[in-house]
Protein backbone atom coordinates (compact mmCIF):
# COMPACT_ATOMS: atom_id res chain seq x y z
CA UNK A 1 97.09 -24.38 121.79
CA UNK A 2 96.94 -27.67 123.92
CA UNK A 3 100.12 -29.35 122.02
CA UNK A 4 103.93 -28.62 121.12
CA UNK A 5 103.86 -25.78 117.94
CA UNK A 6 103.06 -27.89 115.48
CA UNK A 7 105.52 -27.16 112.13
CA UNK A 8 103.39 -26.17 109.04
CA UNK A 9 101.94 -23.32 112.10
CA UNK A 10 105.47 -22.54 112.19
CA UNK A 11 105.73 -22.36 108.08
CA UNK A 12 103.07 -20.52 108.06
CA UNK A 13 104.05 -17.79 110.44
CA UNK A 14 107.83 -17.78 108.78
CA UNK A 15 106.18 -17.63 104.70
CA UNK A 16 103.45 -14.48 106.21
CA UNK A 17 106.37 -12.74 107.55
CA UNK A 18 108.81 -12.87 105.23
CA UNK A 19 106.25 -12.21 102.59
CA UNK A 20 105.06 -9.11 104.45
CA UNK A 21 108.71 -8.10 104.69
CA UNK A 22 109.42 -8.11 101.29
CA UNK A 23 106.17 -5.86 100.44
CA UNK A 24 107.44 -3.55 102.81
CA UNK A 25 110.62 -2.59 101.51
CA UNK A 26 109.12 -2.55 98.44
CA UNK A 27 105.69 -0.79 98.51
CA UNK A 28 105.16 -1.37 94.99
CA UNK A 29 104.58 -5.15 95.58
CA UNK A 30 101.94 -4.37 97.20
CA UNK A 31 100.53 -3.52 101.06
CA UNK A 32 102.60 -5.50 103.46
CA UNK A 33 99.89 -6.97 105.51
CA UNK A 34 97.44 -8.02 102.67
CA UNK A 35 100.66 -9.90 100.83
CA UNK A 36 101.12 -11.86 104.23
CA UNK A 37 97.47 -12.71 105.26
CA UNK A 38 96.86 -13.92 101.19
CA UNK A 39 100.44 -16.08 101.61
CA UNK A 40 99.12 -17.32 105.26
CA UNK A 41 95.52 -17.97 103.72
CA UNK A 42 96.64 -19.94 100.55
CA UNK A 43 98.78 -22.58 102.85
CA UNK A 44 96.39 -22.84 104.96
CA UNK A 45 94.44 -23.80 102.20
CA UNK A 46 97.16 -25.76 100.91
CA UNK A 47 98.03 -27.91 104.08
CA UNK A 48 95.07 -28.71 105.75
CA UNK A 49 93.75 -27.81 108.66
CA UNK A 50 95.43 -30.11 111.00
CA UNK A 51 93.73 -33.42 110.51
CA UNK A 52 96.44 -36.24 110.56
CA UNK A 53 95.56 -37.97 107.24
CA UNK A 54 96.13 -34.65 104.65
CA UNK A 55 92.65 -33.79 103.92
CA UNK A 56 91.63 -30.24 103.35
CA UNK A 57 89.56 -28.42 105.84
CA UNK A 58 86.20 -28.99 106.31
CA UNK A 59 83.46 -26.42 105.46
């Protein structure tokens, strides 16, 4: 990273691990690491991918 930690990387590394710490202490919810990559995926989706303005990512 050239910059300061930008915040949503910050939400998105606190919503993956908490996320993959709830599926771990309870294995029924699912495998810990899949439940944090799909939580870490979808905000990614969600927020951009770090253009200024709010758009989406590119493809």
């Amino acid at each position: 990273m050239n910059g300061p930690l930008d915040l949503r990387i910050l939400v998105l590394f606190l919503a993956g691990a908490g996320t993959a710490y709830l599926a771990y202490l309870h294995p029924a919810a699912g495998v810990a690491l899949l439940a944090g990559v799909g939580v870490v995926t979808l905000l990614y989706m969600l927020l951009g991918s770090g253009g200024s303005d709010g758009d989406p990512p590119s493809r």
